[in-house]
PDB file of N, CA and C in Angstrom:
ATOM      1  N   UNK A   1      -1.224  16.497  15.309  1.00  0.00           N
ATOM      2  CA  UNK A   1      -0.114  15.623  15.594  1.00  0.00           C
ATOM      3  C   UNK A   1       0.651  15.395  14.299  1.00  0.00           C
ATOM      4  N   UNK A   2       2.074  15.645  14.650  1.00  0.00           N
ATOM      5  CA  UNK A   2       2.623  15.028  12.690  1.00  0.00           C
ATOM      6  C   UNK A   2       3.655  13.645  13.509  1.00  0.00           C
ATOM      7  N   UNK A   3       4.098  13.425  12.585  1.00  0.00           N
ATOM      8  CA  UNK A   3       5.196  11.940  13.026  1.00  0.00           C
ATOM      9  C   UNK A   3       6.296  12.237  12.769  1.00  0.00           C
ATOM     10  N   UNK A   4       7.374  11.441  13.123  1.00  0.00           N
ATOM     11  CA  UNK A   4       8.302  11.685  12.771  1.00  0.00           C
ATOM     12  C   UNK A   4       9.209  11.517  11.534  1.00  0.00           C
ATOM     13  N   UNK A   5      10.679  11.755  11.119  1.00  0.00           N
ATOM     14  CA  UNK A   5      10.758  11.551  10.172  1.00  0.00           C
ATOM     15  C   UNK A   5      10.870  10.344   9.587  1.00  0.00           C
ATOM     16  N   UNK A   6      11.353   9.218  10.165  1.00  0.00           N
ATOM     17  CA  UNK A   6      11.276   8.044  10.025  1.00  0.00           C
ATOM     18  C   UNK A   6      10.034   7.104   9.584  1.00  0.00           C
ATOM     19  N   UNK A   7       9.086   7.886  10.627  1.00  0.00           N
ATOM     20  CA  UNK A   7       7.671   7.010  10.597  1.00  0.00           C
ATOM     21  C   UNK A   7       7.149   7.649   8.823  1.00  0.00           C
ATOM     22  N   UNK A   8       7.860   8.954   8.758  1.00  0.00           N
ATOM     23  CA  UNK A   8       7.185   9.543   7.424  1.00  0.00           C
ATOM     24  C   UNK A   8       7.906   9.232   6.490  1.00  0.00           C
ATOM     25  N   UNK A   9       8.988   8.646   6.263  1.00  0.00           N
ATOM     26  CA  UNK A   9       9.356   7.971   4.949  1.00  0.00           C
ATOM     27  C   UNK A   9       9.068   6.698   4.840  1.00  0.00           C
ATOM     28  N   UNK A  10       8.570   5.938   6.208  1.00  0.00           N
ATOM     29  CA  UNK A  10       8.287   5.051   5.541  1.00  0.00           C
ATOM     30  C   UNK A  10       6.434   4.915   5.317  1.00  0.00           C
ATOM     31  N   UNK A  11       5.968   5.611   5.856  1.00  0.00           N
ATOM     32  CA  UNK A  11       4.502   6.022   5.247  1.00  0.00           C
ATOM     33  C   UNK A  11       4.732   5.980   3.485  1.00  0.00           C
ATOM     34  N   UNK A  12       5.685   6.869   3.290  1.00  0.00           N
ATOM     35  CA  UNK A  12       5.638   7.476   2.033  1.00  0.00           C
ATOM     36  C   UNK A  12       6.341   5.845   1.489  1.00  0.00           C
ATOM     37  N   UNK A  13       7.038   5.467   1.614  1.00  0.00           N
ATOM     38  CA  UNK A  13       7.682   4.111   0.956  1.00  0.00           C
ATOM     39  C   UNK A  13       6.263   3.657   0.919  1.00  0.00           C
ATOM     40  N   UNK A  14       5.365   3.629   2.146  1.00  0.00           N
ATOM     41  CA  UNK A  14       3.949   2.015   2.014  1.00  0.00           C
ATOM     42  C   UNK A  14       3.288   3.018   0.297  1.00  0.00           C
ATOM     43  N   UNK A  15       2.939   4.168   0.826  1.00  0.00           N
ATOM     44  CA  UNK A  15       2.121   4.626  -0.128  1.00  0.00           C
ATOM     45  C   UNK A  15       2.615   4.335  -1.750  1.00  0.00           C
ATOM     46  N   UNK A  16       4.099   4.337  -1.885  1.00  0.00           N
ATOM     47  CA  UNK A  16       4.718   4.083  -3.149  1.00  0.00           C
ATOM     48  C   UNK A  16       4.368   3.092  -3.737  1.00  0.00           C
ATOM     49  N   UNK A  17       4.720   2.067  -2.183  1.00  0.00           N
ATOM     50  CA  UNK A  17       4.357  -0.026  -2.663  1.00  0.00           C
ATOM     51  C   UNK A  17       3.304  -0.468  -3.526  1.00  0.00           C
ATOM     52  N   UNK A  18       2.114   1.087  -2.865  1.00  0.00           N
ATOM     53  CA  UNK A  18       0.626   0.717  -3.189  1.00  0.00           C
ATOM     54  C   UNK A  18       0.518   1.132  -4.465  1.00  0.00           C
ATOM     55  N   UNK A  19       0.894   2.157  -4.558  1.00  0.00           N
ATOM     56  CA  UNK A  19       0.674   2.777  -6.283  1.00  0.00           C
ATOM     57  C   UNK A  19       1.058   2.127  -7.096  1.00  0.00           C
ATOM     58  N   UNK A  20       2.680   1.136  -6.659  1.00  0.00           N
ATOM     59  CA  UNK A  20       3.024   0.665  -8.022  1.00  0.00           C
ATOM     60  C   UNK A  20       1.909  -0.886  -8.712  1.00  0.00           C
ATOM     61  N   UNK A  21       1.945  -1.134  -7.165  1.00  0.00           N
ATOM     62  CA  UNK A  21       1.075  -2.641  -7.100  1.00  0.00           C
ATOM     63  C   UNK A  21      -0.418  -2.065  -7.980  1.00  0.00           C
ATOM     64  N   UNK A  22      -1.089  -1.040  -7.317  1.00  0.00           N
ATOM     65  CA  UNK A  22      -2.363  -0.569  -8.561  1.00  0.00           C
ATOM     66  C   UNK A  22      -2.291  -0.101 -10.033  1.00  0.00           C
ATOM     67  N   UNK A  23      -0.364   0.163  -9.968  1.00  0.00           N
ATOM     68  CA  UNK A  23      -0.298   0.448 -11.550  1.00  0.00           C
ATOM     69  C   UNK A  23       0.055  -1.003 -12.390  1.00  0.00           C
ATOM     70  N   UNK A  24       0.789  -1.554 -11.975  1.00  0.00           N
ATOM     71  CA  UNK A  24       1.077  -3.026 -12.240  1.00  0.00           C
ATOM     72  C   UNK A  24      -0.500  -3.778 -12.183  1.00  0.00           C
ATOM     73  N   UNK A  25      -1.395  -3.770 -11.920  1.00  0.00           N
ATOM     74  CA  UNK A  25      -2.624  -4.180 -11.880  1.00  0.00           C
ATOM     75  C   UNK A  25      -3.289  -3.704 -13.089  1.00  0.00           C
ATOM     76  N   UNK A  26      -3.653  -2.444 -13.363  1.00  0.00           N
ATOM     77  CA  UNK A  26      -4.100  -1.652 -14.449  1.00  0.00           C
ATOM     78  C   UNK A  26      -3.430  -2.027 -15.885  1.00  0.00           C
ATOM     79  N   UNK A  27      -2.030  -2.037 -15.559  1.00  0.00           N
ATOM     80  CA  UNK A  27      -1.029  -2.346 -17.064  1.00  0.00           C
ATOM     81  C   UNK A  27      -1.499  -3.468 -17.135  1.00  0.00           C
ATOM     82  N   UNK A  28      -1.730  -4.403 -16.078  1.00  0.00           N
ATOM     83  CA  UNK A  28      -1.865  -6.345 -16.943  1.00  0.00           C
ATOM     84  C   UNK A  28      -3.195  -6.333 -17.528  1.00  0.00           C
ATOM     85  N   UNK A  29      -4.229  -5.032 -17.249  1.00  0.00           N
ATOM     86  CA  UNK A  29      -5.501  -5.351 -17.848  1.00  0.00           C
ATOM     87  C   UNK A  29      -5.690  -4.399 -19.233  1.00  0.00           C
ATOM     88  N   UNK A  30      -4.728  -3.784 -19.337  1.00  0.00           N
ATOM     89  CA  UNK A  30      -5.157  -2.470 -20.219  1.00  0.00           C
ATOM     90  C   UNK A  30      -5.059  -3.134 -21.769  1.00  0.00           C
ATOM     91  N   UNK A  31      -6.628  -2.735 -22.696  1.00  0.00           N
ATOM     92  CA  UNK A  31      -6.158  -2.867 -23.788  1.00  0.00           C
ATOM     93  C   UNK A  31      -6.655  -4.771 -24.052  1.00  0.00           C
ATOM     94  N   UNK A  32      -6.962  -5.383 -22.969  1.00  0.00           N
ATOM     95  CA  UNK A  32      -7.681  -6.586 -22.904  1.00  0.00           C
ATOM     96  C   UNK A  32      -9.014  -6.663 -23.728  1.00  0.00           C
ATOM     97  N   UNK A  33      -9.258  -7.412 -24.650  1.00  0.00           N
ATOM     98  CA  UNK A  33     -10.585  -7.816 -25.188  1.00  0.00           C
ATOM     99  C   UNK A  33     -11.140  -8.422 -24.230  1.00  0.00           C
ATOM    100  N   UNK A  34     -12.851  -8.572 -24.021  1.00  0.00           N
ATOM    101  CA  UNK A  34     -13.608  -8.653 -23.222  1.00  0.00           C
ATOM    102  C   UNK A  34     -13.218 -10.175 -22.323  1.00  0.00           C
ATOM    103  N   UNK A  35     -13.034 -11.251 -23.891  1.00  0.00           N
ATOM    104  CA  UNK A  35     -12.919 -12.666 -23.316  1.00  0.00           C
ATOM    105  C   UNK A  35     -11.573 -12.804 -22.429  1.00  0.00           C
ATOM    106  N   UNK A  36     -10.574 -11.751 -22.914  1.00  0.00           N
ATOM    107  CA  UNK A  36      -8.894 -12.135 -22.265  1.00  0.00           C
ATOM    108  C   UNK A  36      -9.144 -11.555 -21.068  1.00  0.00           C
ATOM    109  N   UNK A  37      -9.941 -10.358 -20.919  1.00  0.00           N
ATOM    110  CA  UNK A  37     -10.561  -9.502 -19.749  1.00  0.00           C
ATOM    111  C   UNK A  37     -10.518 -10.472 -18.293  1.00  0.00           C
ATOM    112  N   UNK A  38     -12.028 -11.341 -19.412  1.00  0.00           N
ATOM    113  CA  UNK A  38     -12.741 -11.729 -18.014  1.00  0.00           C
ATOM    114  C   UNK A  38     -11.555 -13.513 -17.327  1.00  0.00           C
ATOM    115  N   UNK A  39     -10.685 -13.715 -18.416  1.00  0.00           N
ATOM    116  CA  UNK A  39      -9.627 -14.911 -17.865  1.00  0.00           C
ATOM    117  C   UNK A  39      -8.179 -14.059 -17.417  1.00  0.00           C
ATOM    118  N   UNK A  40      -8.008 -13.273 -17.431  1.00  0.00           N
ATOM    119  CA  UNK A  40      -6.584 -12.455 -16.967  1.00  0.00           C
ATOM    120  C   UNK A  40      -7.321 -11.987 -15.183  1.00  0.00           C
ATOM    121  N   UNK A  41      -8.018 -11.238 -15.357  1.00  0.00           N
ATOM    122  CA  UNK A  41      -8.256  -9.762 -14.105  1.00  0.00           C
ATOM    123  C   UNK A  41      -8.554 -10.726 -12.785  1.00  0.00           C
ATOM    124  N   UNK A  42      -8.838 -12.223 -12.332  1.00  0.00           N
ATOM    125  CA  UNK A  42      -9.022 -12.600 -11.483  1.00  0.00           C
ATOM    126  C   UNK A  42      -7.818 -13.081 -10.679  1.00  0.00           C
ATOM    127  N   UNK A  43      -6.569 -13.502 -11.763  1.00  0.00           N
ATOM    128  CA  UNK A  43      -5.474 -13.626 -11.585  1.00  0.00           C
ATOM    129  C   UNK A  43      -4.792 -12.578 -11.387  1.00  0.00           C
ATOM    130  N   UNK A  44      -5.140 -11.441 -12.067  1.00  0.00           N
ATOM    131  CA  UNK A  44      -3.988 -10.279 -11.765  1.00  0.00           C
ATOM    132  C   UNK A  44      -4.908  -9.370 -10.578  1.00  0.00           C
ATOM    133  N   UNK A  45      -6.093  -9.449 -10.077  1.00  0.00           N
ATOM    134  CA  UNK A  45      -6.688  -9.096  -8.765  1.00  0.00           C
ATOM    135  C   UNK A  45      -5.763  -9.856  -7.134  1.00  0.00           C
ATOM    136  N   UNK A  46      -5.646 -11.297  -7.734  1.00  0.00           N
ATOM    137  CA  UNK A  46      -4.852 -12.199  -6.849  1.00  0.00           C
ATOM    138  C   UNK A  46      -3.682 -11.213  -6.676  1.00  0.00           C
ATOM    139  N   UNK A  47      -3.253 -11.249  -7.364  1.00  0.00           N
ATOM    140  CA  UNK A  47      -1.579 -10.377  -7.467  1.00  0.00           C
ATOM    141  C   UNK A  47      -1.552  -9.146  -6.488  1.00  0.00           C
ATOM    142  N   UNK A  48      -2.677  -8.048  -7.088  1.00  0.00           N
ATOM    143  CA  UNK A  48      -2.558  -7.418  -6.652  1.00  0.00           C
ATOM    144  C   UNK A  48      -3.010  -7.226  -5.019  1.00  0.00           C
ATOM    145  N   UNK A  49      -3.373  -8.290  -4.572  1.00  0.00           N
ATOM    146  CA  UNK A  49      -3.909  -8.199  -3.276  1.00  0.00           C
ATOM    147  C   UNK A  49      -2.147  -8.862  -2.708  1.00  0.00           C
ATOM    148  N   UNK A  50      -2.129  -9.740  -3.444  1.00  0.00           N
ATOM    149  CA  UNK A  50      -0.821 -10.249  -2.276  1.00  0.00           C
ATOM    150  C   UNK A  50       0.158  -9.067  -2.280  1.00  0.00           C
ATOM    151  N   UNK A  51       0.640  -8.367  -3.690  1.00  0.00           N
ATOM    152  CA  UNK A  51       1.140  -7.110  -3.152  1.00  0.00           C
ATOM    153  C   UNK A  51       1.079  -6.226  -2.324  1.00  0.00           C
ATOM    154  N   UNK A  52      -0.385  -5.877  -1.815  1.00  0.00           N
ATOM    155  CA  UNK A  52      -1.232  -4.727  -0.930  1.00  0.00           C
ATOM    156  C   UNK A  52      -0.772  -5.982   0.521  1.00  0.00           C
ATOM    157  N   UNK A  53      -1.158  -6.629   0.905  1.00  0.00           N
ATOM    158  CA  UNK A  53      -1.311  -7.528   2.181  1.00  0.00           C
ATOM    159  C   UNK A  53      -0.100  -7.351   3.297  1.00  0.00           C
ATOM    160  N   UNK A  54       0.813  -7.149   2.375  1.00  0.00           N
ATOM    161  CA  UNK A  54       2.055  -6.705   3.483  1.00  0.00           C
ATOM    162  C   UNK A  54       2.249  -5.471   3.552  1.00  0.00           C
ATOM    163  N   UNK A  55       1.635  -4.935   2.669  1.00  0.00           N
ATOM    164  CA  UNK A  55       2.061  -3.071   2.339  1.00  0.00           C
ATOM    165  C   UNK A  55       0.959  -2.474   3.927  1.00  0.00           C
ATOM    166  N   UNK A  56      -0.372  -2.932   3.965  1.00  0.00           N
ATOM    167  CA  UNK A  56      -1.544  -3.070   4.878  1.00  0.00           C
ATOM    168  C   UNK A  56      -0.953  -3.358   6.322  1.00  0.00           C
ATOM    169  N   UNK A  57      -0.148  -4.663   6.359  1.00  0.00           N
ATOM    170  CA  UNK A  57       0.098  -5.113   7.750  1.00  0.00           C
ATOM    171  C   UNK A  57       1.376  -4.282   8.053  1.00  0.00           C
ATOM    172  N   UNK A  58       2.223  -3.919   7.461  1.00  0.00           N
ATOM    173  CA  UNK A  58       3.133  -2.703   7.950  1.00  0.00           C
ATOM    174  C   UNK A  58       2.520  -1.527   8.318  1.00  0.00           C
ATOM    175  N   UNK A  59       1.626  -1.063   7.463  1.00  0.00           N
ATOM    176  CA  UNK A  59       0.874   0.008   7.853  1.00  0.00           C
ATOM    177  C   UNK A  59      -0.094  -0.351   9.021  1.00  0.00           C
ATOM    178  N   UNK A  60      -0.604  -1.309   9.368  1.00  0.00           N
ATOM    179  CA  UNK A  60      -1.047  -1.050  10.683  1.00  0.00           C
ATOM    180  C   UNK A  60      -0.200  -1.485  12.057  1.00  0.00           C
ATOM    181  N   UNK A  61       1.219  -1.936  11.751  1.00  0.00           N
ATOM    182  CA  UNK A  61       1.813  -2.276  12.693  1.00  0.00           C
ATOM    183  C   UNK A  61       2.727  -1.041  13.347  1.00  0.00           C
ATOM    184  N   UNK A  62       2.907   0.284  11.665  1.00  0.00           N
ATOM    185  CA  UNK A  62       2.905   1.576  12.021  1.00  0.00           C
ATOM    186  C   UNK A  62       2.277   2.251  13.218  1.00  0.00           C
ATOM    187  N   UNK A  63       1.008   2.429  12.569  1.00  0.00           N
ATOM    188  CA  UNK A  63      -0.093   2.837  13.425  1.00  0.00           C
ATOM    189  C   UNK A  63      -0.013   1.986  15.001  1.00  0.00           C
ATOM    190  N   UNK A  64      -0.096   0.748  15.143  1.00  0.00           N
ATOM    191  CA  UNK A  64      -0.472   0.212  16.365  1.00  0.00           C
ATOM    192  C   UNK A  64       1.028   1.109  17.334  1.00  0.00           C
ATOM    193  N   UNK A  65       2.083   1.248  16.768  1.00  0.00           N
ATOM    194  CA  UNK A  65       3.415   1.592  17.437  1.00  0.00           C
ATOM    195  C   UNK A  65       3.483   3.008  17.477  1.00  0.00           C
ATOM    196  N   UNK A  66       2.789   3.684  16.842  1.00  0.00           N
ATOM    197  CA  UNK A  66       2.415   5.067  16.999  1.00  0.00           C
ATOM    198  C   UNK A  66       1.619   5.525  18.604  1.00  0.00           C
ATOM    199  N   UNK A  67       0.801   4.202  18.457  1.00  0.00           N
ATOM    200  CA  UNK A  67      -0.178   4.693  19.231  1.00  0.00           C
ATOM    201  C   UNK A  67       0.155   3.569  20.835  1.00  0.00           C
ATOM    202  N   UNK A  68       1.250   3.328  20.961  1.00  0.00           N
ATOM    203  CA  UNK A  68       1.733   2.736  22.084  1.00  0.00           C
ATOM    204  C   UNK A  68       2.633   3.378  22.537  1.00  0.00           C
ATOM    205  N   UNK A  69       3.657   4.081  21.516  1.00  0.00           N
ATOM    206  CA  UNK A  69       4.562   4.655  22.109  1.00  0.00           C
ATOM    207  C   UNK A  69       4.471   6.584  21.717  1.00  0.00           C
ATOM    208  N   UNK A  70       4.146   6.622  22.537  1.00  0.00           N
ATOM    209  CA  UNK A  70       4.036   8.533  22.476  1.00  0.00           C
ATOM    210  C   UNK A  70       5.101   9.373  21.647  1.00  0.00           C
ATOM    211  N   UNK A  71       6.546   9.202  22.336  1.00  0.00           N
ATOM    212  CA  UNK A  71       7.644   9.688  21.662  1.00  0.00           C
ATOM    213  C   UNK A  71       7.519   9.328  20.676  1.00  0.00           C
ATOM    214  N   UNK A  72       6.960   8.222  19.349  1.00  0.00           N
ATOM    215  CA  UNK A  72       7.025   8.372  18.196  1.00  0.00           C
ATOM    216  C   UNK A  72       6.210   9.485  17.454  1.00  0.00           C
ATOM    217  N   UNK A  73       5.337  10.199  18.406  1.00  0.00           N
ATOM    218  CA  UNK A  73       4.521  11.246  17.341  1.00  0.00           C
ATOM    219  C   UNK A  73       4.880  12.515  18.264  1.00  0.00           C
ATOM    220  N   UNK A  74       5.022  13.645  17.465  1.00  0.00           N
ATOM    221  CA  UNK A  74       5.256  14.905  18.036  1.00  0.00           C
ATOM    222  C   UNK A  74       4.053  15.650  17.710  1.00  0.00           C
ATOM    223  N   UNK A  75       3.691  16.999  18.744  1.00  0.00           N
ATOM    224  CA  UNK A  75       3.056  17.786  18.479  1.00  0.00           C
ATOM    225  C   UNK A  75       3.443  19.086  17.691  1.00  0.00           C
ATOM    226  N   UNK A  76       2.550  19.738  17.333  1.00  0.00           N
ATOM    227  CA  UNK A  76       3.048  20.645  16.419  1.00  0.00           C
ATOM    228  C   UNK A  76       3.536  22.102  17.214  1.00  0.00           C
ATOM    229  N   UNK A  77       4.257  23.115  17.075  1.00  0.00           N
ATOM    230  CA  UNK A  77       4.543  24.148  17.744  1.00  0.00           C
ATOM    231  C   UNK A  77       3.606  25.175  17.268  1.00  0.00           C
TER     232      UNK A  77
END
């Protein structure tokens, strides 16, 4: 089954959301001494989840509409 083009850019937009939100996560920790480590990464974990949380519920509201409405997914020839 592939999707269409619509459903596939915005796949590709969620997947973007996610990368930047895990790179923006990585940059606030990089280069941290142990003590700034362990008082920064619980706050910038917070972050990065509220970033992911809507990126997640689009992506399964994708999926749930994929799988209700047929004409959104095509078969392959």
């Amino acid at each position: 089954m592939t999707t269409s083009a619509p459903d596939q850019t915005t796949r590709d937009r969620l997947e973007e959301r996610t990368g930047t939100a895990w790179f923006r996560y990585r940059e606030a920790l990089r280069g941290l001494e142990p003590g700034e480590y362990e008082e920064v990464e619980p706050r910038e974990w917070d972050l990065l989840q509220r970033a992911l949380a809507p990126v997640e519920r689009e992506r399964a509201a994708l999926a749930a509409e994929a799988e209700s409405d047929p004409s959104r997914t095509a078969t392959p020839e």
